[in-house]
Protein backbone atom coordinates (compact mmCIF):
# COMPACT_ATOMS: atom_id res chain seq x y z
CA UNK A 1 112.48 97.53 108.53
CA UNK A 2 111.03 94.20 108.09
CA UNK A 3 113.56 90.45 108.34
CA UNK A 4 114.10 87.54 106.03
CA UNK A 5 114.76 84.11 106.61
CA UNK A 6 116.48 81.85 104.40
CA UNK A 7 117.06 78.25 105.11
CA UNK A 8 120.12 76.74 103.24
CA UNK A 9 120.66 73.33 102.47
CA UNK A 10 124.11 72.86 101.26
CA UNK A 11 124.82 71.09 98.15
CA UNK A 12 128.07 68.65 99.03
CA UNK A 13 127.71 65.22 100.02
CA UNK A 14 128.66 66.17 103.79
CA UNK A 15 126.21 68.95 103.94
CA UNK A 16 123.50 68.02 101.55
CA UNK A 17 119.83 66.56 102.52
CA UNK A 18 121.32 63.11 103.05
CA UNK A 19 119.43 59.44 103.65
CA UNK A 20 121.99 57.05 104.69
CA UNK A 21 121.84 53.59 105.66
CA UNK A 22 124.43 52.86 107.65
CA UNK A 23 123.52 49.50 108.89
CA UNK A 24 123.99 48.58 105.31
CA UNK A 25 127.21 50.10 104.63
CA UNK A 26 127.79 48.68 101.06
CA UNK A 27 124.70 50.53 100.00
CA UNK A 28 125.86 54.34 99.05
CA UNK A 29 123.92 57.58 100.32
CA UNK A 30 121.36 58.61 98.79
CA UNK A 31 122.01 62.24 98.54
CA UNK A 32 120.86 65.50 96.94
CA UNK A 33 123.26 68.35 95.59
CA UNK A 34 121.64 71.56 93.58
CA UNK A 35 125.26 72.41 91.62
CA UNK A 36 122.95 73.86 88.48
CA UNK A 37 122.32 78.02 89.31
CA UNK A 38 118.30 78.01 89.22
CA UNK A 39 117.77 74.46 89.30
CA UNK A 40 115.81 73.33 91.76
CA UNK A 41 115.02 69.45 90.63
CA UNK A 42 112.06 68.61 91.81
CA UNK A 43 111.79 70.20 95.04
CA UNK A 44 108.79 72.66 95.53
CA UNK A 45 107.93 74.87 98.36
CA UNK A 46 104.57 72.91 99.27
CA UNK A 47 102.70 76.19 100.96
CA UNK A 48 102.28 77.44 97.43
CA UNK A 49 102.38 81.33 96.45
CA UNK A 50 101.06 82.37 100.19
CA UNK A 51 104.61 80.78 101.48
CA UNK A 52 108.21 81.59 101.22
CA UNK A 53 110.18 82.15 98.07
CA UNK A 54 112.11 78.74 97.23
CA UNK A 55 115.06 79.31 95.01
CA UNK A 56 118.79 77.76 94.59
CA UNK A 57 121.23 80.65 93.79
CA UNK A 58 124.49 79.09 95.07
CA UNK A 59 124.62 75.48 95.52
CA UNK A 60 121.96 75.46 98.14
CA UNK A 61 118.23 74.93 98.13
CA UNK A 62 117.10 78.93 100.05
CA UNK A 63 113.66 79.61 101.14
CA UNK A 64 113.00 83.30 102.47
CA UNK A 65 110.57 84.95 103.58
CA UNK A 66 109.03 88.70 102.79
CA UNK A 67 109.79 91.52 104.52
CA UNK A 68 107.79 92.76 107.35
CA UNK A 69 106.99 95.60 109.37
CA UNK A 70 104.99 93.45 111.75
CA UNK A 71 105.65 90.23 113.21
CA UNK A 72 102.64 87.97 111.83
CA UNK A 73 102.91 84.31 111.09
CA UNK A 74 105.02 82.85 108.08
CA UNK A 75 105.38 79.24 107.29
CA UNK A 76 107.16 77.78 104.31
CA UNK A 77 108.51 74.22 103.76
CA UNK A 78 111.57 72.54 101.33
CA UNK A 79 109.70 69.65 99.82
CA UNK A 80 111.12 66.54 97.64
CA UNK A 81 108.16 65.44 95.76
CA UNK A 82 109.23 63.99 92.37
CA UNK A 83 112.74 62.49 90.32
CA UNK A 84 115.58 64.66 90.39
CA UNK A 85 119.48 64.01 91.00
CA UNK A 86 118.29 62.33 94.09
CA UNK A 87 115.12 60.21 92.85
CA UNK A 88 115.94 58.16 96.05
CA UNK A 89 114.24 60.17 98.35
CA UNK A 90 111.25 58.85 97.50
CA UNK A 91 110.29 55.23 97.27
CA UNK A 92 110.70 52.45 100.04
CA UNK A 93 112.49 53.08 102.92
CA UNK A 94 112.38 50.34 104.43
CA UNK A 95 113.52 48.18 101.59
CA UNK A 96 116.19 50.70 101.14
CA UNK A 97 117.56 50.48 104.73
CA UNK A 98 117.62 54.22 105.00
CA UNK A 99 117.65 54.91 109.14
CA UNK A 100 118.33 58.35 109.13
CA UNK A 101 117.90 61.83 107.64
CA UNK A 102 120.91 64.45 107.60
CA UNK A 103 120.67 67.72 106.44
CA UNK A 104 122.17 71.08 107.20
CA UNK A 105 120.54 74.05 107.78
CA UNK A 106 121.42 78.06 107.70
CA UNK A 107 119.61 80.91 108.97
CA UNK A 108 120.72 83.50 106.71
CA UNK A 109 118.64 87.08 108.54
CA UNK A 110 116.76 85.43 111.42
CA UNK A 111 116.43 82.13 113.04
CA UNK A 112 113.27 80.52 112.75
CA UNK A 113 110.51 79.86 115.58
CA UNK A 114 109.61 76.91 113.92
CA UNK A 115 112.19 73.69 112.31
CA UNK A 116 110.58 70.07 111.64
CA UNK A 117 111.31 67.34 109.24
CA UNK A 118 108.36 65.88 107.51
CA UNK A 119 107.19 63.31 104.73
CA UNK A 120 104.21 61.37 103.59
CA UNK A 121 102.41 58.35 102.40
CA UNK A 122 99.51 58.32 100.71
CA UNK A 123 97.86 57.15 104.22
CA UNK A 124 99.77 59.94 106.91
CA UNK A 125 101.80 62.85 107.59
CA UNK A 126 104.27 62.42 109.61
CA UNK A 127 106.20 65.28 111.77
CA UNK A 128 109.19 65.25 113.65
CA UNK A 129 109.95 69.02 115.62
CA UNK A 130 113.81 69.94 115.45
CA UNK A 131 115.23 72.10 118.23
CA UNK A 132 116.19 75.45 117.06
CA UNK A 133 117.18 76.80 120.16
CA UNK A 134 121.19 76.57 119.62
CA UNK A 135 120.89 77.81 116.37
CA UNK A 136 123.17 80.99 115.50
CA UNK A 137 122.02 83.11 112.62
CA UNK A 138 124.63 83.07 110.07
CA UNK A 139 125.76 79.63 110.52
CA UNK A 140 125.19 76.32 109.55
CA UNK A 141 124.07 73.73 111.99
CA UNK A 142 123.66 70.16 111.55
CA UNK A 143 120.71 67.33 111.79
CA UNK A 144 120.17 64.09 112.20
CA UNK A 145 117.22 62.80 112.32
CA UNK A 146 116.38 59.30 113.11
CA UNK A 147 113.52 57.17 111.45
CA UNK A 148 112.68 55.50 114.24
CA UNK A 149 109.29 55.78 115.51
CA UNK A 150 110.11 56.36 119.21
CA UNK A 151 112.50 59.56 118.37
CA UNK A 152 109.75 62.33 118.91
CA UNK A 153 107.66 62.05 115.08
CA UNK A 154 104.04 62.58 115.17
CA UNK A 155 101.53 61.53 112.92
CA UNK A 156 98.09 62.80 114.36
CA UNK A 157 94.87 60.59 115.65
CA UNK A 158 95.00 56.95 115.30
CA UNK A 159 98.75 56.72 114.18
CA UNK A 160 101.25 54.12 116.00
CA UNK A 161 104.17 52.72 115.01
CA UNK A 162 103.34 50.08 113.04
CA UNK A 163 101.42 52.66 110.92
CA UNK A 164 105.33 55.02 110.74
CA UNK A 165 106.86 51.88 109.82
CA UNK A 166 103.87 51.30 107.23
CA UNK A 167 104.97 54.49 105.45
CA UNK A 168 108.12 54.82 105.51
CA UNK A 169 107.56 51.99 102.60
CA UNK A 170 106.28 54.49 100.39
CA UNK A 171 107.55 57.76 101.23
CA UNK A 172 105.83 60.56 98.64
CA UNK A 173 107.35 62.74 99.36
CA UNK A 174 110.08 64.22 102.33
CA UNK A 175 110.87 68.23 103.03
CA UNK A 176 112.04 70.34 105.64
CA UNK A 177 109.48 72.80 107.16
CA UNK A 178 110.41 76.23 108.41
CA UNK A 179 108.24 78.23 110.34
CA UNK A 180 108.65 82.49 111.57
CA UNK A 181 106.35 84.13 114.33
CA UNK A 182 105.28 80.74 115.81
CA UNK A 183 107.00 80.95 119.53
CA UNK A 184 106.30 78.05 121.81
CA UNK A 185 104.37 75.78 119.13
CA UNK A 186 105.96 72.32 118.42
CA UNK A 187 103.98 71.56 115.81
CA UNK A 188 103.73 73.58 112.11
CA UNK A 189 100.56 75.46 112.29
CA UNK A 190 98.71 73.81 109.10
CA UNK A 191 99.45 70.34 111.08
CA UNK A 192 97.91 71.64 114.15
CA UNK A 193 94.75 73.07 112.11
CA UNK A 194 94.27 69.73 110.59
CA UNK A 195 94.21 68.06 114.44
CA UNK A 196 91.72 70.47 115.75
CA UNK A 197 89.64 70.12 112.31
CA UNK A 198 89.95 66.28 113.10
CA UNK A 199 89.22 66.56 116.05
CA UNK A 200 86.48 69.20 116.48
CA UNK A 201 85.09 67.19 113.49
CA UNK A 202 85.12 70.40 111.58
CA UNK A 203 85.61 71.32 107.74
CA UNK A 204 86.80 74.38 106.96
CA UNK A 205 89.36 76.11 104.98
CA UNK A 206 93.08 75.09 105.26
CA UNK A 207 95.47 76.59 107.47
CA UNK A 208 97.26 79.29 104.85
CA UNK A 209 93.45 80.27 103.90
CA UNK A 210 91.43 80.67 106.69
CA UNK A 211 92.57 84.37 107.25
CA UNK A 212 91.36 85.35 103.77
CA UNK A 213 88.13 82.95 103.67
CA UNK A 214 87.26 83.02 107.65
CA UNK A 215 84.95 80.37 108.56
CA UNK A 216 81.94 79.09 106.76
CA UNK A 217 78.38 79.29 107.98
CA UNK A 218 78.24 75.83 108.21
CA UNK A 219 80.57 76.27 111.34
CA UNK A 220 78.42 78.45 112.39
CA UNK A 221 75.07 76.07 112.21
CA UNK A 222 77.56 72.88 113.21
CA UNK A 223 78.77 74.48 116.53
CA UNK A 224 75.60 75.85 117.65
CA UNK A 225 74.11 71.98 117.15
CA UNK A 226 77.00 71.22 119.15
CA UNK A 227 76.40 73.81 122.19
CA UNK A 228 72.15 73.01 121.76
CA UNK A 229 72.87 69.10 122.24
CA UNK A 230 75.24 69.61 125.19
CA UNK A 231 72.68 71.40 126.49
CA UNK A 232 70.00 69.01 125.92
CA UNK A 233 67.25 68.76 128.66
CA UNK A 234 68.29 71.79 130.36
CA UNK A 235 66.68 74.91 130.48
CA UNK A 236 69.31 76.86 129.14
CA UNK A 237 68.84 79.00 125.92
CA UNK A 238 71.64 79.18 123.00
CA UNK A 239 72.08 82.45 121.44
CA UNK A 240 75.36 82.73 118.96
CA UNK A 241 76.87 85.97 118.59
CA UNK A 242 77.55 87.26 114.96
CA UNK A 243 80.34 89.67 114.45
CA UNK A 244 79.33 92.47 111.78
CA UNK A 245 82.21 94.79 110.86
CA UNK A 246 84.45 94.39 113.57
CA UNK A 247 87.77 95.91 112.59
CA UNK A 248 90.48 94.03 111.22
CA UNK A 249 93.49 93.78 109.78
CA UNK A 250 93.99 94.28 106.05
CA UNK A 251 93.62 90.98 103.93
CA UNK A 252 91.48 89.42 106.21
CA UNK A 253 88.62 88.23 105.71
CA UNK A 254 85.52 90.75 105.96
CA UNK A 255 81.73 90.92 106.01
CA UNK A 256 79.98 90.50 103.20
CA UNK A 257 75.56 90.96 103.09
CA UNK A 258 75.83 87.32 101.85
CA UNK A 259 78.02 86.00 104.33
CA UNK A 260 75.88 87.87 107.55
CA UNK A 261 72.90 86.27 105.83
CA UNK A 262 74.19 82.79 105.77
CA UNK A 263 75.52 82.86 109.56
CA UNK A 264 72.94 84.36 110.67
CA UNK A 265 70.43 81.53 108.85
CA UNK A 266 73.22 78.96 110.32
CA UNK A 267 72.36 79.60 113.89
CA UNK A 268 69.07 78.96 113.38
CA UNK A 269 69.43 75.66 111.50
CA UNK A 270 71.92 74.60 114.16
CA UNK A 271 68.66 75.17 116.42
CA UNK A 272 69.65 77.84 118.22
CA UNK A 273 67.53 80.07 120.59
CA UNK A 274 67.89 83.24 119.31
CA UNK A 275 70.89 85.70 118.05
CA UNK A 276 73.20 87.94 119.25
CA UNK A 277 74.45 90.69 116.41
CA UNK A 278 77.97 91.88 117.53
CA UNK A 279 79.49 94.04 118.90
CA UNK A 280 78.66 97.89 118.45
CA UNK A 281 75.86 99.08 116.43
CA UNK A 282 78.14 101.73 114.86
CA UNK A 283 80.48 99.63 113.42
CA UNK A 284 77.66 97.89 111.10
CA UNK A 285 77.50 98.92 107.68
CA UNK A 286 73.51 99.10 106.83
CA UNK A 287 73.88 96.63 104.15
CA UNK A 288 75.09 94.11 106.46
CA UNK A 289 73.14 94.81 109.40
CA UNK A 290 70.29 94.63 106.37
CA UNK A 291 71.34 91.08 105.68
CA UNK A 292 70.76 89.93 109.13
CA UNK A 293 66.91 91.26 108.87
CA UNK A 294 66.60 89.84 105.35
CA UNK A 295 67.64 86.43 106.87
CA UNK A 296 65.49 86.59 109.51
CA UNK A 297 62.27 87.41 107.59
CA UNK A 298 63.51 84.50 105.02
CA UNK A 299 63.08 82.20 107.91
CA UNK A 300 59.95 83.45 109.21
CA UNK A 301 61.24 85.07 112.69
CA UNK A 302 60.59 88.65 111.67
């Protein structure tokens, strides 16, 4: 039997995705309700068709998962990214004197690992991890969530507070992300991708593609440059291993002849040593283990 998760945002002006200001109190709430069956005005589910279902059958934005017989990551995300009843959810915070987001939140099957507020400039993306732990499936729960820079949000490398308060002047968009299978991680699992990519100074495929795509052989080439000039004037050798047909999963990403040939051409133009083909010689379909030979006679070595 497999679960589903459905994250409710209720559609009345006490439990509705709420911005208030309440410094200025003349200035009404800027609030959302979804009181049209179907209607969903303009709020997407960002993660695209590889997320969760978004729908609004009852007065409440729901986002749910697929069924599953395995526990394997799912992320999916309530997004406000264009006019609607509540236009004012985008636009200028600041000018606005919105302080704080309120929302409520139901899990319908199975309360998620994973519960952050998020929105966006044009510049940043900015993340703020909600605490799940007293949630009770079946029951709404309540959040506040203060725009104030020195609550807990996150906006990765070379962000600071003058940079939050720089964006909350033109808020793109604003959404609610939901995450299943991701115990003990703080942030959603695209956002941390995107850090280690910044980071690591690496360009690969996004988050929600990188099981189907796997990496590139220009990670490949890139990371042995990066082993072979950390290991400049020593005496020690680089020689990347290549996977070939290792079972996995299915829809994951698999050996092609043209991929082998392209890693296997990457080590070398990353300046590697040699090569290491992995990891059992019966695993290897010929016409991949083929493609490693036809790359190295391409290049000369064989």
């Amino acid at each position: 039997m497999g679960t589903r998760v459905a994250a409710r945002l209720a559609a009345t002006l006490a439990a509705a995705v709420a911005l208030g200001a309440p410094v200025l109190l003349a200035s009404p709430m800027m609030s959302e309700g979804w009181d049209t069956l179907n209607n969903v005005s303009g709020w997407v589910n960002s993660m695209g068709p590889d997320g969760a279902t978004l729908g609004n059958s009852a007065n409440y934005l729901s986002i749910s998962f697929a069924a599953e017989t395995v526990p394997l990551p799912d992320q999916g995300d309530i997004v406000k990214t264009g006019p609607g009843s509540a236009a004012g959810l985008t636009g200028n915070y600041i000018a606005a004197g919105i302080q704080s987001v309120n929302f409520r939140f139901l899990a319908q099957d199975y309360a998620p690992d994973g519960l952050a507020l998020y929105f966006a400039s044009a510049s940043h993306v900015w993340f703020l991890p909600l605490d799940t732990s007293t949630l009770s499936v079946g029951t709404f729960a309540g959040y506040s969530a203060s725009l104030d820079y020195g609550t807990g949000w996150m906006g990765g490398p070379g962000t600071d507070a003058a940079a939050f308060l720089n964006d909350l002047a033109a808020v793109d968009w604003i959404g609610v992300y939901i995450g299943r299978n991701y115990a003990g991680c703080d942030l959603p699992p695209a956002q941390v991708t995107e850090l280690l990519y910044h980071e690591l100074d690496l360009k690969e495929a996004p988050y929600n593609k990188l099981v189907t795509t796997g990496f590139s052989a220009d990670y490949v080439k890139r990371e042995t440059r990066r082993a072979v000039d950390g290991l400049a004037g020593s005496k020690t050798q680089v020689w990347p291993g290549i996977d070939i047909d290792v079972p996995v999963p299915a829809g994951v990403s698999r050996c092609t002849p043209e991929g082998v040939k392209a890693a296997v051409k990457g080590v070398f133009q990353g300046g590697g040593t040699g090569i290491i083909l992995s990891r059992n010689y019966v695993e290897m379909k010929p016409e991949n283990l083929s493609a490693a030979g036809d790359a190295l006679r391409e290049l000369g070595l064989a």
